[in-house]
N, C-alpha and C. Protein backbone atom coordinates (compact mmCIF):
# COMPACT_ATOMS: atom_id res chain seq x y z
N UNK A 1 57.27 102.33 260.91
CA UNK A 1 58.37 103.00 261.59
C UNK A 1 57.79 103.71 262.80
N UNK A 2 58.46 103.48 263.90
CA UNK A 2 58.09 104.55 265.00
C UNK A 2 58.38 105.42 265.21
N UNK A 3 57.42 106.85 265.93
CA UNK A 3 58.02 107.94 265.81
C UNK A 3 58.28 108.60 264.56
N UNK A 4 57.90 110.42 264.67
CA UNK A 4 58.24 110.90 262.88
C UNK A 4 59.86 111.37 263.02
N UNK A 5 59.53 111.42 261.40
CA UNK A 5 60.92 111.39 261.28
C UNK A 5 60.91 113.09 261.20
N UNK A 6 62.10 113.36 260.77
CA UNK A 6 62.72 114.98 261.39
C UNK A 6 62.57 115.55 259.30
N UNK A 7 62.52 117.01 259.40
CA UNK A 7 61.95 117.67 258.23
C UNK A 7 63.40 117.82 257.09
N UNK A 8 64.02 117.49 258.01
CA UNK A 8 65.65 117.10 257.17
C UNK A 8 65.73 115.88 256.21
N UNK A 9 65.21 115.09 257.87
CA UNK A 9 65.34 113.50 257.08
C UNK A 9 64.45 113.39 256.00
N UNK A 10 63.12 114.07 255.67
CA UNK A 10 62.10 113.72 254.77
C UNK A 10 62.57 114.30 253.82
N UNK A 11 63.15 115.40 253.54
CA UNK A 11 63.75 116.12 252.61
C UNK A 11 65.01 114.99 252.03
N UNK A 12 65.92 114.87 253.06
CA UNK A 12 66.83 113.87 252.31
C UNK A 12 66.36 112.19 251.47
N UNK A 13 64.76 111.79 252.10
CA UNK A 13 64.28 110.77 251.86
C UNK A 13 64.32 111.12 250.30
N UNK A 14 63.55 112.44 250.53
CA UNK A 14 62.80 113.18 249.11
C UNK A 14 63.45 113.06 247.83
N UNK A 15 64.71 113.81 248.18
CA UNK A 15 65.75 113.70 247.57
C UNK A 15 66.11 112.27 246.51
N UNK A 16 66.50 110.98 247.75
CA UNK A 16 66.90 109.85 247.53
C UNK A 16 66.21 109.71 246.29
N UNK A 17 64.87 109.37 246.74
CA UNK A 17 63.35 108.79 245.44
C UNK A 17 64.07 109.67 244.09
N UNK A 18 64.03 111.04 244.19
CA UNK A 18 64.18 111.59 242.92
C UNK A 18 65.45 111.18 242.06
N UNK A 19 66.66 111.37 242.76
CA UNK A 19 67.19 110.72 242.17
C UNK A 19 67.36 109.24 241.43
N UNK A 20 67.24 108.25 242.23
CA UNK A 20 66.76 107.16 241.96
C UNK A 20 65.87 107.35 240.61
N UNK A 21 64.61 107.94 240.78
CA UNK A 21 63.54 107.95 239.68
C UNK A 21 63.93 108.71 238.42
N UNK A 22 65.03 109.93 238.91
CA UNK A 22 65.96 109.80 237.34
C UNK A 22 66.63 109.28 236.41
N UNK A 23 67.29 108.55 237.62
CA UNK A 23 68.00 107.53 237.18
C UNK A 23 67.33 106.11 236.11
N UNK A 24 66.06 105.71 236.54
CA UNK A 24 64.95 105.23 236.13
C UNK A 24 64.64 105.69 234.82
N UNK A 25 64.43 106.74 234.97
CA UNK A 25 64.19 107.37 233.70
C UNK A 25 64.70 107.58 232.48
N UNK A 26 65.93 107.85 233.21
CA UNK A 26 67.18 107.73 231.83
C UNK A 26 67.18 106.63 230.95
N UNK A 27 66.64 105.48 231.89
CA UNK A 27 67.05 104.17 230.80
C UNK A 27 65.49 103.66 230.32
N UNK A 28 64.64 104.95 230.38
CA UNK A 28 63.54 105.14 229.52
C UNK A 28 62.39 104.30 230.54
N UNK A 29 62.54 103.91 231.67
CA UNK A 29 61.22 103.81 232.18
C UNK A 29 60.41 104.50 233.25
N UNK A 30 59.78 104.27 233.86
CA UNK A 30 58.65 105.20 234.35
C UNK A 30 57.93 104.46 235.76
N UNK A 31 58.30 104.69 237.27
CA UNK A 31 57.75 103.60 237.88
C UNK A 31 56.30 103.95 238.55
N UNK A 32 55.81 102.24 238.04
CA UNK A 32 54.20 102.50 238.20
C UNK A 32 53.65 103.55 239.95
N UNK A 33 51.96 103.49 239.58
CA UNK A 33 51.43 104.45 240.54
C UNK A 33 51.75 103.22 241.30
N UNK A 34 51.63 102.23 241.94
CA UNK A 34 51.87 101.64 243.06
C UNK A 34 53.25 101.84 243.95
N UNK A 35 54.67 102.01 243.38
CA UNK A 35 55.61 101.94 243.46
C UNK A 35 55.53 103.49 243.86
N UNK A 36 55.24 104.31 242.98
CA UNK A 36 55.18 105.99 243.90
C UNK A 36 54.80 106.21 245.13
N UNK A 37 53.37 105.19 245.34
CA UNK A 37 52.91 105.51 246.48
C UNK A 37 53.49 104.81 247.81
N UNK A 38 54.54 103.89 247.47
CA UNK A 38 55.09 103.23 248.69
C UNK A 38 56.44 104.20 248.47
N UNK A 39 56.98 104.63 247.28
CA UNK A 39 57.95 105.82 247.81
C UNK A 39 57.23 106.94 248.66
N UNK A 40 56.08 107.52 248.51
CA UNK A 40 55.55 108.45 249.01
C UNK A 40 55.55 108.25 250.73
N UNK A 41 54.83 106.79 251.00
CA UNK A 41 55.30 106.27 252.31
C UNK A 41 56.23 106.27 253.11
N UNK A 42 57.21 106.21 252.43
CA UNK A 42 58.88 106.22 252.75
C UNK A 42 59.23 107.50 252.73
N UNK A 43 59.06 108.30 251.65
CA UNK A 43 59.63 109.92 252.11
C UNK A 43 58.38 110.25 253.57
N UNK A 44 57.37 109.83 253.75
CA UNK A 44 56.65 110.79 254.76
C UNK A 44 56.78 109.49 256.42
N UNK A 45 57.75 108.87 256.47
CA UNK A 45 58.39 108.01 257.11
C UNK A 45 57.43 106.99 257.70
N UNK A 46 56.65 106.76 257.12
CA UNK A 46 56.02 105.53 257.08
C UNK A 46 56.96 104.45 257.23
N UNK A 47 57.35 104.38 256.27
CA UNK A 47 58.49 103.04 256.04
C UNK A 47 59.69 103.19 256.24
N UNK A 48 60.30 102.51 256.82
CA UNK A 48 62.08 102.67 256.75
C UNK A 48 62.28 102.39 255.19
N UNK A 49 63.64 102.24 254.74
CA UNK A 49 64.21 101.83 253.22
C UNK A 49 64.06 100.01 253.32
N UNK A 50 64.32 99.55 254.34
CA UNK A 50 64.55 98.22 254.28
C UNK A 50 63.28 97.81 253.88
N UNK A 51 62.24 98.39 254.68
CA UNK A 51 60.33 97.87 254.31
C UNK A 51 60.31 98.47 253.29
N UNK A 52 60.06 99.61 252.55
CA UNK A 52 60.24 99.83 251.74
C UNK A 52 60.95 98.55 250.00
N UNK A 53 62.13 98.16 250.63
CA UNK A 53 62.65 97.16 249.66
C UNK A 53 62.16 96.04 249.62
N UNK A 54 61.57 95.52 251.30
CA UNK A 54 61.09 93.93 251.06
C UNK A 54 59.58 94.18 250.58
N UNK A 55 58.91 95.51 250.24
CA UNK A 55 57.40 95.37 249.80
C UNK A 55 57.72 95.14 248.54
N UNK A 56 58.16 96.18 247.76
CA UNK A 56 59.10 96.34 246.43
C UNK A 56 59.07 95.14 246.00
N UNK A 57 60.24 94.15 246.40
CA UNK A 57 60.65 92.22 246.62
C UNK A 57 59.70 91.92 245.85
N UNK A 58 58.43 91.91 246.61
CA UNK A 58 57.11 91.01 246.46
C UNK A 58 56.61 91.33 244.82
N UNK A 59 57.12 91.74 244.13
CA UNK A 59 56.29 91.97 242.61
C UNK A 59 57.25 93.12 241.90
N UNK A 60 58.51 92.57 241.85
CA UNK A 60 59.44 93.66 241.23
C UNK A 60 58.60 94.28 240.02
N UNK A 61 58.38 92.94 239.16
CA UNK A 61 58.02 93.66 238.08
C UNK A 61 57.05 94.84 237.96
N UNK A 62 56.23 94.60 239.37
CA UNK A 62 54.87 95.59 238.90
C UNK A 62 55.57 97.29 239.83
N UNK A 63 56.21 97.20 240.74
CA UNK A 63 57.34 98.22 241.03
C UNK A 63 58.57 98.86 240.70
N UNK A 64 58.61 97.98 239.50
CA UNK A 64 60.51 98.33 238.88
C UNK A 64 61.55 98.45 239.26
N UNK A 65 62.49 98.72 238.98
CA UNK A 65 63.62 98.38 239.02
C UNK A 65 64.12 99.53 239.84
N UNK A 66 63.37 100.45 240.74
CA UNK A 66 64.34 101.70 241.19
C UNK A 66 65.19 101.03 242.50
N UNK A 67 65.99 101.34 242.56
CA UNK A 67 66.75 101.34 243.53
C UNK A 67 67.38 102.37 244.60
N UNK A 68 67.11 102.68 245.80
CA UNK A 68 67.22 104.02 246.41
C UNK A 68 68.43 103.50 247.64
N UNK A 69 69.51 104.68 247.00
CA UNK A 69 70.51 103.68 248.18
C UNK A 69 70.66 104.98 249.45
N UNK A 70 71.46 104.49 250.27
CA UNK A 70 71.42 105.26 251.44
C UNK A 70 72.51 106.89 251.53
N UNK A 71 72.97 106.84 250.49
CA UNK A 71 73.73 107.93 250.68
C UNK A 71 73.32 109.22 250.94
C-alpha cells in the first residue's frame, strides 16, 4: 500500500481483525501465527484488505477461515 494510513484508519483496521477473530473463536478456532502476522500487516497498513485476502487465498487452510469485512 502507498503512503501511511491515518491513526483512525489503523484503529478501525484494529478493530475489524478483532472482531472477525471473535467471531473465529466462537466457533472454537484459533487463527494460526502466520495469519496474525499478515493481519498485523494490514492493521499497520501494509496491506490493503484485498492483499490481505488474495495472500490468505493461497493456503486457506493454514490461515483459516477469518473473514474481515469492510464495515
Amino acid at each position: 500500500m502507498s503512503g501511511a494510513i491515518t491513526d483512525q484508519e489503523r484503529a478501525e483496521r484494529h478493530a475489524r481483525i478483532e472482531r472477525a477473530t471473535a467471531s473465529v473463536r466462537l466457533e472454537g478456532l484459533e487463527p494460526t501465527d502466520a495469519a496474525k502476522s499478515i493481519f498485523e500487516r494490514y492493521v499497520s497498513g501494509e496491506l490493503t484488505i484485498e492483499q490481505m485476502g488474495a495472500i490468505r487465498a493461497l493456503d486457506a487452510r493454514e490461515f483459516g477461515p477469518v473473514h474481515v469485512s469492510r464495515d
